[in-house]
C-alpha atoms as a PDB file:
ATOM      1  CA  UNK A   1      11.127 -94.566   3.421  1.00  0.00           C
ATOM      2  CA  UNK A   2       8.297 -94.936   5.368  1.00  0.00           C
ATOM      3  CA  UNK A   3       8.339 -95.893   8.991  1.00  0.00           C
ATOM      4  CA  UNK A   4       6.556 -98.891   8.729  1.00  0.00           C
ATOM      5  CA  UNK A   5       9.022 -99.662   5.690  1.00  0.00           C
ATOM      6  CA  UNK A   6      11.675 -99.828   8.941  1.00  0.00           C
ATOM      7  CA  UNK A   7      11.899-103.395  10.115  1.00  0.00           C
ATOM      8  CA  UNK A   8      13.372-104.435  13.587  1.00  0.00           C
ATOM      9  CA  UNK A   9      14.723-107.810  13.272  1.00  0.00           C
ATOM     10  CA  UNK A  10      14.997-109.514  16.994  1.00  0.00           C
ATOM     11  CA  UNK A  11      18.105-110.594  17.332  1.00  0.00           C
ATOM     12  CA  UNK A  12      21.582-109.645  18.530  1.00  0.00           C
ATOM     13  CA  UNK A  13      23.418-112.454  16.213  1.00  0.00           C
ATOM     14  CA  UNK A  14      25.102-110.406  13.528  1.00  0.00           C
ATOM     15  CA  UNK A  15      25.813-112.919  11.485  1.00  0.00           C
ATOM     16  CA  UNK A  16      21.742-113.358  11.262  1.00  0.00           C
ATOM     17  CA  UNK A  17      21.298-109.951  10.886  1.00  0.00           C
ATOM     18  CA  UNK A  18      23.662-109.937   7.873  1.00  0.00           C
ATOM     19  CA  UNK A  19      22.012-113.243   6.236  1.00  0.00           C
ATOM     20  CA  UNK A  20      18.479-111.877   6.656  1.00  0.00           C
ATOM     21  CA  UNK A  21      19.329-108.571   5.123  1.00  0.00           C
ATOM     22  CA  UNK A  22      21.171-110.258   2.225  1.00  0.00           C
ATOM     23  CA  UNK A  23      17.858-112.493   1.979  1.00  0.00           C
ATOM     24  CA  UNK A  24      15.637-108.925   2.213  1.00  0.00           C
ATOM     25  CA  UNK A  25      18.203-107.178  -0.101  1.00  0.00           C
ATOM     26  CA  UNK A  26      15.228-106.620  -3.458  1.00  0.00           C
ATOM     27  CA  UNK A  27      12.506-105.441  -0.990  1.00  0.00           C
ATOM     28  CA  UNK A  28      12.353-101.345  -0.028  1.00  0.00           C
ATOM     29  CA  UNK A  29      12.539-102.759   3.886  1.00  0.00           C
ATOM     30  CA  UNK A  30      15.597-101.096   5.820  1.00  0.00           C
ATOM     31  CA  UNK A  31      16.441-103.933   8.690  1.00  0.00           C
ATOM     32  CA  UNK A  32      17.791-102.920  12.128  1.00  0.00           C
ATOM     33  CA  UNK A  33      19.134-105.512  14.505  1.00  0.00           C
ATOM     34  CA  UNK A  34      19.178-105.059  17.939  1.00  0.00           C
ATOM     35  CA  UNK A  35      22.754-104.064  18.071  1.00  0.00           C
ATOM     36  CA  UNK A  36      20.868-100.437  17.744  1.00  0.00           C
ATOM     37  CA  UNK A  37      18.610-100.979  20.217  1.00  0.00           C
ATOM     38  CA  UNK A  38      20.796-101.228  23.471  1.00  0.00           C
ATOM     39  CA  UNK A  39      17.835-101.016  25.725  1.00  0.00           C
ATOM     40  CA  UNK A  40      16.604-104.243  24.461  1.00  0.00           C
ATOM     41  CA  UNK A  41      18.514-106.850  26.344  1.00  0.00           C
ATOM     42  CA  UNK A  42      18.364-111.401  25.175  1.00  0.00           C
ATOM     43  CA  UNK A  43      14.979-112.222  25.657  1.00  0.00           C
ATOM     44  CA  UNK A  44      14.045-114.738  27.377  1.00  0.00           C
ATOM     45  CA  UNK A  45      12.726-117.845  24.709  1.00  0.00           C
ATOM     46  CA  UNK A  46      10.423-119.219  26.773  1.00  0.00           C
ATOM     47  CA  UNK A  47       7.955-121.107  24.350  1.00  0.00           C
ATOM     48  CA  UNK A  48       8.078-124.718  23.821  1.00  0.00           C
ATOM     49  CA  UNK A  49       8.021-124.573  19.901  1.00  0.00           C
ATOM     50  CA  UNK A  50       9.817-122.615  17.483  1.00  0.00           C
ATOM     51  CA  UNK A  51       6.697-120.800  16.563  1.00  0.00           C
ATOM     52  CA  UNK A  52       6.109-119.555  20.320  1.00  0.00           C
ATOM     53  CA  UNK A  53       9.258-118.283  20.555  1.00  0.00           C
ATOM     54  CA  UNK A  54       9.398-116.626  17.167  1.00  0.00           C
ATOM     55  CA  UNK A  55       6.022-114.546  18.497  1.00  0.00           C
ATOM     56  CA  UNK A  56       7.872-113.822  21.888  1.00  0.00           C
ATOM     57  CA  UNK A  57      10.430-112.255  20.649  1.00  0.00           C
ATOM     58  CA  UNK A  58       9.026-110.705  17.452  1.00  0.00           C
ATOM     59  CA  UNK A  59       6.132-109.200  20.213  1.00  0.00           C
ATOM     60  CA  UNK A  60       8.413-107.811  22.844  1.00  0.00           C
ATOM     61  CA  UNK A  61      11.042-105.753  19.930  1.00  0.00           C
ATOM     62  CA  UNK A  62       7.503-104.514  18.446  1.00  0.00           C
ATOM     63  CA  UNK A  63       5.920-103.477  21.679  1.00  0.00           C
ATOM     64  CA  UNK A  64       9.459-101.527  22.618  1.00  0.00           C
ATOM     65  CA  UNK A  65      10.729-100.161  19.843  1.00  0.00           C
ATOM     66  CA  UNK A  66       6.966 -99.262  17.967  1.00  0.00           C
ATOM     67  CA  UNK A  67       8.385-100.319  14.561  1.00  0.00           C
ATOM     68  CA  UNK A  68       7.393-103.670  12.770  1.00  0.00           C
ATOM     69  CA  UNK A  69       9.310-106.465  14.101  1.00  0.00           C
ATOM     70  CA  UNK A  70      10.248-109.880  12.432  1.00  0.00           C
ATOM     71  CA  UNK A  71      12.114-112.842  14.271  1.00  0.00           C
ATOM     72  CA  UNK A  72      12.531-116.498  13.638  1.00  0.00           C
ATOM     73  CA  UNK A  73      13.545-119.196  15.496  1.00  0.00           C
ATOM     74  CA  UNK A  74      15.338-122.504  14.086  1.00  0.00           C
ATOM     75  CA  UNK A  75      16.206-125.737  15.344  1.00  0.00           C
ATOM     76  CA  UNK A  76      18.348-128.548  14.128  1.00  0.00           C
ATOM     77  CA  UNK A  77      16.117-131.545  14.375  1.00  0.00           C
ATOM     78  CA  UNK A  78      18.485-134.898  14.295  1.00  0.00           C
ATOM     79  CA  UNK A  79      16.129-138.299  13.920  1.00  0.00           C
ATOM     80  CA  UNK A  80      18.595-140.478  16.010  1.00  0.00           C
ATOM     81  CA  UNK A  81      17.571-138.386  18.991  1.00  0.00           C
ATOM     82  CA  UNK A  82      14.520-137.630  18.620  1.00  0.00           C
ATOM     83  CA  UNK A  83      14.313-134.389  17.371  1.00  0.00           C
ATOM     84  CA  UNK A  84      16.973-133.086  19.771  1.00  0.00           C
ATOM     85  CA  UNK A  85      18.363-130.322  19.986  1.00  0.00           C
ATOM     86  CA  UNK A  86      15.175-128.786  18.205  1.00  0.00           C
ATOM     87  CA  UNK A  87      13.755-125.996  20.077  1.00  0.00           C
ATOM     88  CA  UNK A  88      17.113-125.408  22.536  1.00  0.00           C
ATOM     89  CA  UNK A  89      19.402-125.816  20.089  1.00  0.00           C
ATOM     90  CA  UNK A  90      21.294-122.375  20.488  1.00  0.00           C
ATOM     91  CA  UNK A  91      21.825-124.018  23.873  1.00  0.00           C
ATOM     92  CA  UNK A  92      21.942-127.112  23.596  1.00  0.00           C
ATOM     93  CA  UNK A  93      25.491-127.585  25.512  1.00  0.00           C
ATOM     94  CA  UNK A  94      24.439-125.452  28.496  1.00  0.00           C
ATOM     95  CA  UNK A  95      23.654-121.518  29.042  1.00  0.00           C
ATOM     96  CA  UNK A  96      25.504-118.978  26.795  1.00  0.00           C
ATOM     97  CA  UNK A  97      27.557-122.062  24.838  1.00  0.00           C
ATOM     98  CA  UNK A  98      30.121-121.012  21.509  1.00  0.00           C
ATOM     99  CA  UNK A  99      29.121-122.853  18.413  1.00  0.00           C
ATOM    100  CA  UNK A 100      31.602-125.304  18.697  1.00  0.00           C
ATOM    101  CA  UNK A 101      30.531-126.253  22.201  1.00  0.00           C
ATOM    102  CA  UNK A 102      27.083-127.306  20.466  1.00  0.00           C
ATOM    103  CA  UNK A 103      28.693-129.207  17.623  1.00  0.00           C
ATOM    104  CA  UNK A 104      30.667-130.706  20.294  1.00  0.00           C
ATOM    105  CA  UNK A 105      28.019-132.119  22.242  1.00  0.00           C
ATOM    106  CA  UNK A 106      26.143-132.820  19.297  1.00  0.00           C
ATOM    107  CA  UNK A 107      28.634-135.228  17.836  1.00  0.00           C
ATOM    108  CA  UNK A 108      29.312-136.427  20.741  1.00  0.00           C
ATOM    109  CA  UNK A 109      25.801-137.367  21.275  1.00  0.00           C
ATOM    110  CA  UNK A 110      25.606-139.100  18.325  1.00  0.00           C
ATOM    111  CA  UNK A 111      28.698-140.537  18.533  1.00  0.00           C
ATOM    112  CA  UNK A 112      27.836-143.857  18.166  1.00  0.00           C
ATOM    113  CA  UNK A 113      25.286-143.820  15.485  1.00  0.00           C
ATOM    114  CA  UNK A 114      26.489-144.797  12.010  1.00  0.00           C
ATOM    115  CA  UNK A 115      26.765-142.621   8.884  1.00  0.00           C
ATOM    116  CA  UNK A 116      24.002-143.582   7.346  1.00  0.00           C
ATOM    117  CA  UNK A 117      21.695-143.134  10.150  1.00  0.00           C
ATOM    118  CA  UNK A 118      22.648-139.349  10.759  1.00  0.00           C
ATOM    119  CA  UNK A 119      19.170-138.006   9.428  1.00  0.00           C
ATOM    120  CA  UNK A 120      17.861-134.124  10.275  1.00  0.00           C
ATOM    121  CA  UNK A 121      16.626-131.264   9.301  1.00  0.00           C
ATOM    122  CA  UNK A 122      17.238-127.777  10.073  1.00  0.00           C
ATOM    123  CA  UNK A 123      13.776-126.190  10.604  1.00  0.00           C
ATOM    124  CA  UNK A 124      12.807-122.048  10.727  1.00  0.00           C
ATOM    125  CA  UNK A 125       9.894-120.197  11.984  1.00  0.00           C
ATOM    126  CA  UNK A 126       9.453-116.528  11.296  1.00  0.00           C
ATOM    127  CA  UNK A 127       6.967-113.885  12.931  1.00  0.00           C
ATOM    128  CA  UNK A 128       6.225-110.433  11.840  1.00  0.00           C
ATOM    129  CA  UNK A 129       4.710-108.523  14.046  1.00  0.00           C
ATOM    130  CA  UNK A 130       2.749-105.107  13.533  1.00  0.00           C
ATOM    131  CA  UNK A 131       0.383-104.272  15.970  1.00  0.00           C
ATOM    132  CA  UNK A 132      -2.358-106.333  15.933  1.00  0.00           C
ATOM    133  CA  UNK A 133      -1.168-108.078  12.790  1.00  0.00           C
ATOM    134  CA  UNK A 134       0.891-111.507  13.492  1.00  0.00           C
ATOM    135  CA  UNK A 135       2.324-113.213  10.329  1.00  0.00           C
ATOM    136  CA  UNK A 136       4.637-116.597   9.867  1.00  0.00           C
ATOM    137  CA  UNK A 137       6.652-118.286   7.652  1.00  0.00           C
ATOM    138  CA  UNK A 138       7.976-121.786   7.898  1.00  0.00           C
ATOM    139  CA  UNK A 139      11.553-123.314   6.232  1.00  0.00           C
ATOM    140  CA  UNK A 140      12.694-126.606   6.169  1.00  0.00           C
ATOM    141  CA  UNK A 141      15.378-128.425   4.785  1.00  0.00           C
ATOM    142  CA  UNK A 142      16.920-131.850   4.971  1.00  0.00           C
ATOM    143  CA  UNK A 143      20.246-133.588   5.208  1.00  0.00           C
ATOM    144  CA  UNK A 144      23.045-135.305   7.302  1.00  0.00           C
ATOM    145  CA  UNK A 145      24.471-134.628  10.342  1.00  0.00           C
ATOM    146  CA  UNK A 146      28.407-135.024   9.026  1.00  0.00           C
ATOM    147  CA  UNK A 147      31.075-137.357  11.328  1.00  0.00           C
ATOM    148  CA  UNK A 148      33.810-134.277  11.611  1.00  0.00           C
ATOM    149  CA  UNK A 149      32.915-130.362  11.052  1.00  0.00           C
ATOM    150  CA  UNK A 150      34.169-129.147   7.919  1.00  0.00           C
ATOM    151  CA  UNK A 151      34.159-125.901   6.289  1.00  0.00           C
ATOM    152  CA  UNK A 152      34.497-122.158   7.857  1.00  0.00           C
ATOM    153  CA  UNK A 153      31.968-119.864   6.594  1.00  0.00           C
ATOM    154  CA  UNK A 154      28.291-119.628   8.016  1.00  0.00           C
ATOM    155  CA  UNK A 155      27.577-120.157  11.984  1.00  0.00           C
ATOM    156  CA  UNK A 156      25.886-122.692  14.478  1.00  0.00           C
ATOM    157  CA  UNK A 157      25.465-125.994  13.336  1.00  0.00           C
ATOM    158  CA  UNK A 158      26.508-124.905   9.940  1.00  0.00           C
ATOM    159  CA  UNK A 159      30.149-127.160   9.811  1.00  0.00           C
ATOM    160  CA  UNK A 160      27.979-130.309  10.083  1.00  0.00           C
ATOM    161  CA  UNK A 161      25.082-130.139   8.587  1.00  0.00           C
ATOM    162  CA  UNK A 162      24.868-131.452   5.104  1.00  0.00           C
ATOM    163  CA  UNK A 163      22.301-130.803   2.757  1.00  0.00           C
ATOM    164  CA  UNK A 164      20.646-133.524   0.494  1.00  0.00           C
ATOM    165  CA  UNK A 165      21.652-133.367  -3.101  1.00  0.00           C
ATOM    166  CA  UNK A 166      25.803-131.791  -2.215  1.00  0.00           C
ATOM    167  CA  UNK A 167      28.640-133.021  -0.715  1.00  0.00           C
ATOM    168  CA  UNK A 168      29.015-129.839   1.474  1.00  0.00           C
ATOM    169  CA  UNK A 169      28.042-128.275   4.455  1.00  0.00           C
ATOM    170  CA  UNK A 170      26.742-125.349   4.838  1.00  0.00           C
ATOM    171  CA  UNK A 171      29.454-124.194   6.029  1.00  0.00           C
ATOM    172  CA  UNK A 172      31.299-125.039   2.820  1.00  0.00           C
ATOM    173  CA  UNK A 173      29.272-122.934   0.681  1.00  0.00           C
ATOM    174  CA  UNK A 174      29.393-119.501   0.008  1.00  0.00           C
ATOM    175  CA  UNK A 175      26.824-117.120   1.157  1.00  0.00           C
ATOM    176  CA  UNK A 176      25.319-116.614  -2.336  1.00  0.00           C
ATOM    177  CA  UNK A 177      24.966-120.104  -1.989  1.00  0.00           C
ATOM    178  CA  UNK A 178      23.752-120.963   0.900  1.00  0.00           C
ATOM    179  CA  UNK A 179      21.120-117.713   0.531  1.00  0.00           C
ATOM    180  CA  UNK A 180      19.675-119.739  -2.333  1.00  0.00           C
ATOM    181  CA  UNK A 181      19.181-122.905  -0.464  1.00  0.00           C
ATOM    182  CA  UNK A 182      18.756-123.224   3.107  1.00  0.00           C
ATOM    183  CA  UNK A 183      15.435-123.496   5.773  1.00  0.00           C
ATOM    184  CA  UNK A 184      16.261-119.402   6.656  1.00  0.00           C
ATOM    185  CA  UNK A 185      16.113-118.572   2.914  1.00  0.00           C
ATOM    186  CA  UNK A 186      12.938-121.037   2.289  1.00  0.00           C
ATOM    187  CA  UNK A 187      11.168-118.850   5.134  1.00  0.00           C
ATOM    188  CA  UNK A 188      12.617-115.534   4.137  1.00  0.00           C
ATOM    189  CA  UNK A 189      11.110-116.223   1.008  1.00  0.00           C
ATOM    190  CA  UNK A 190       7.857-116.686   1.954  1.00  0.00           C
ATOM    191  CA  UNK A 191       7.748-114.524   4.667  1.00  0.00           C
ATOM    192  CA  UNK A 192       8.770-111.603   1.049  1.00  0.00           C
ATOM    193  CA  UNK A 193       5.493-112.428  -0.350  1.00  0.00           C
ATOM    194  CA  UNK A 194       3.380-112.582   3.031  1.00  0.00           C
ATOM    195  CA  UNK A 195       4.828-108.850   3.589  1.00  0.00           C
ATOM    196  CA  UNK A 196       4.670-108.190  -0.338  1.00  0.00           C
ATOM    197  CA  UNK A 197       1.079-108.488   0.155  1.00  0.00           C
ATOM    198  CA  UNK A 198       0.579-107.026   3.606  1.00  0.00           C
ATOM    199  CA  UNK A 199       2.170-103.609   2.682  1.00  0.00           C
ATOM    200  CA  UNK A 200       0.749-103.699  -0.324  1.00  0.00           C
ATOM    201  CA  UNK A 201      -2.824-103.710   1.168  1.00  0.00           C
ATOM    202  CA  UNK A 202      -1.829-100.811   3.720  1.00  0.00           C
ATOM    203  CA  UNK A 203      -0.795 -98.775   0.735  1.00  0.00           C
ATOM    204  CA  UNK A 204       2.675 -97.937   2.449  1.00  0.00           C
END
């Protein structure tokens, strides 16, 4: 496999690592998380949009490790408050939170709102990174923001996040099925063709 085949995907979330290589699985691209790259510590996500810090950290694993890097960020964006927790949603209840201190707060938060006014959208932004070459991707999906959690599969926000047209969450589906559906697979899916097309062109 070539080198540039070797993809370095920026996180240190497993359970992202294992949805994006499930999502990668028909494409000759061997993904590394950072778990192998102990010299890379969290880095900081200092951009005010999901697209800025997508490029931060898809720049900083590319200009470290010197393999092709790809990294998304994704927000849950909840209309009753106003597009909160959005870009800080990974810590939304405070620095280094669990998941279920983020669905805490969130329901909390919207505690009072009514079920049929529990509108969102979970939203990704992916950047590959090669050198001079800086590619994205964009995902979106739409849904409810549920009154309890239910289900125990996925991660995050996935036990109350509902998706338009089922009666589950996200994390009530299985990961065939949510692989199909949701704003990660949307951009993943996308981002295959961008990079279809881009190593294509480089003859690699």
């Amino acid at each position: 496999m070539s080198r540039r085949r070797k993809l370095v995907l920026a996180t240190h979330n497993t359970h992202k690592e294992q949805e994006m290589k499930s999502l990668f699985y028909h494409m000759e691209i061997e993904i590394k998380g950072l778990g192998h790259y102990p010299e890379i510590r969290d880095i900081e996500e200092s951009g005010t949009t999901l697209r800025e810090n997508a490029l931060i950290k898809a720049r900083t694993v590319h200009k470290i490790t010197g393999n092709p890097s790809l990294a998304d960020d994704t927000g849950l964006e909840v209309n009753a408050l106003s597009g909160a927790p959005g870009v800080y949603s990974a810590r939304y209840a405070g620095e280094d939170p669990s998941y279920e201190d983020n669905i805490n707060k969130l329901l909390n938060d919207l505690n009072n709102i009514p079920e049929n006014n529990r509108r969102a959208q979970f939203r990704t932004v992916m950047a590959f990174v090669d050198g001079d070459i800086e590619l994205f991707s964009e995902g979106v999906i739409k849904g409810d923001i549920t009154l309890v959690a239910r289900g125990d599969s996925g991660f995050g926000y996935d036990p109350i996040f509902q998706p338009d047209s089922t009666f589950k969450t996200f994390a009530e589906f299985t990961e065939e099925e949510k692989n199909r559906v949701s704003h990660r697979a949307i951009a993943a899916e996308k981002m295959k063709k961008i990079l279809e097309s881009y190593f294509e062109k480089e003859n690699i």
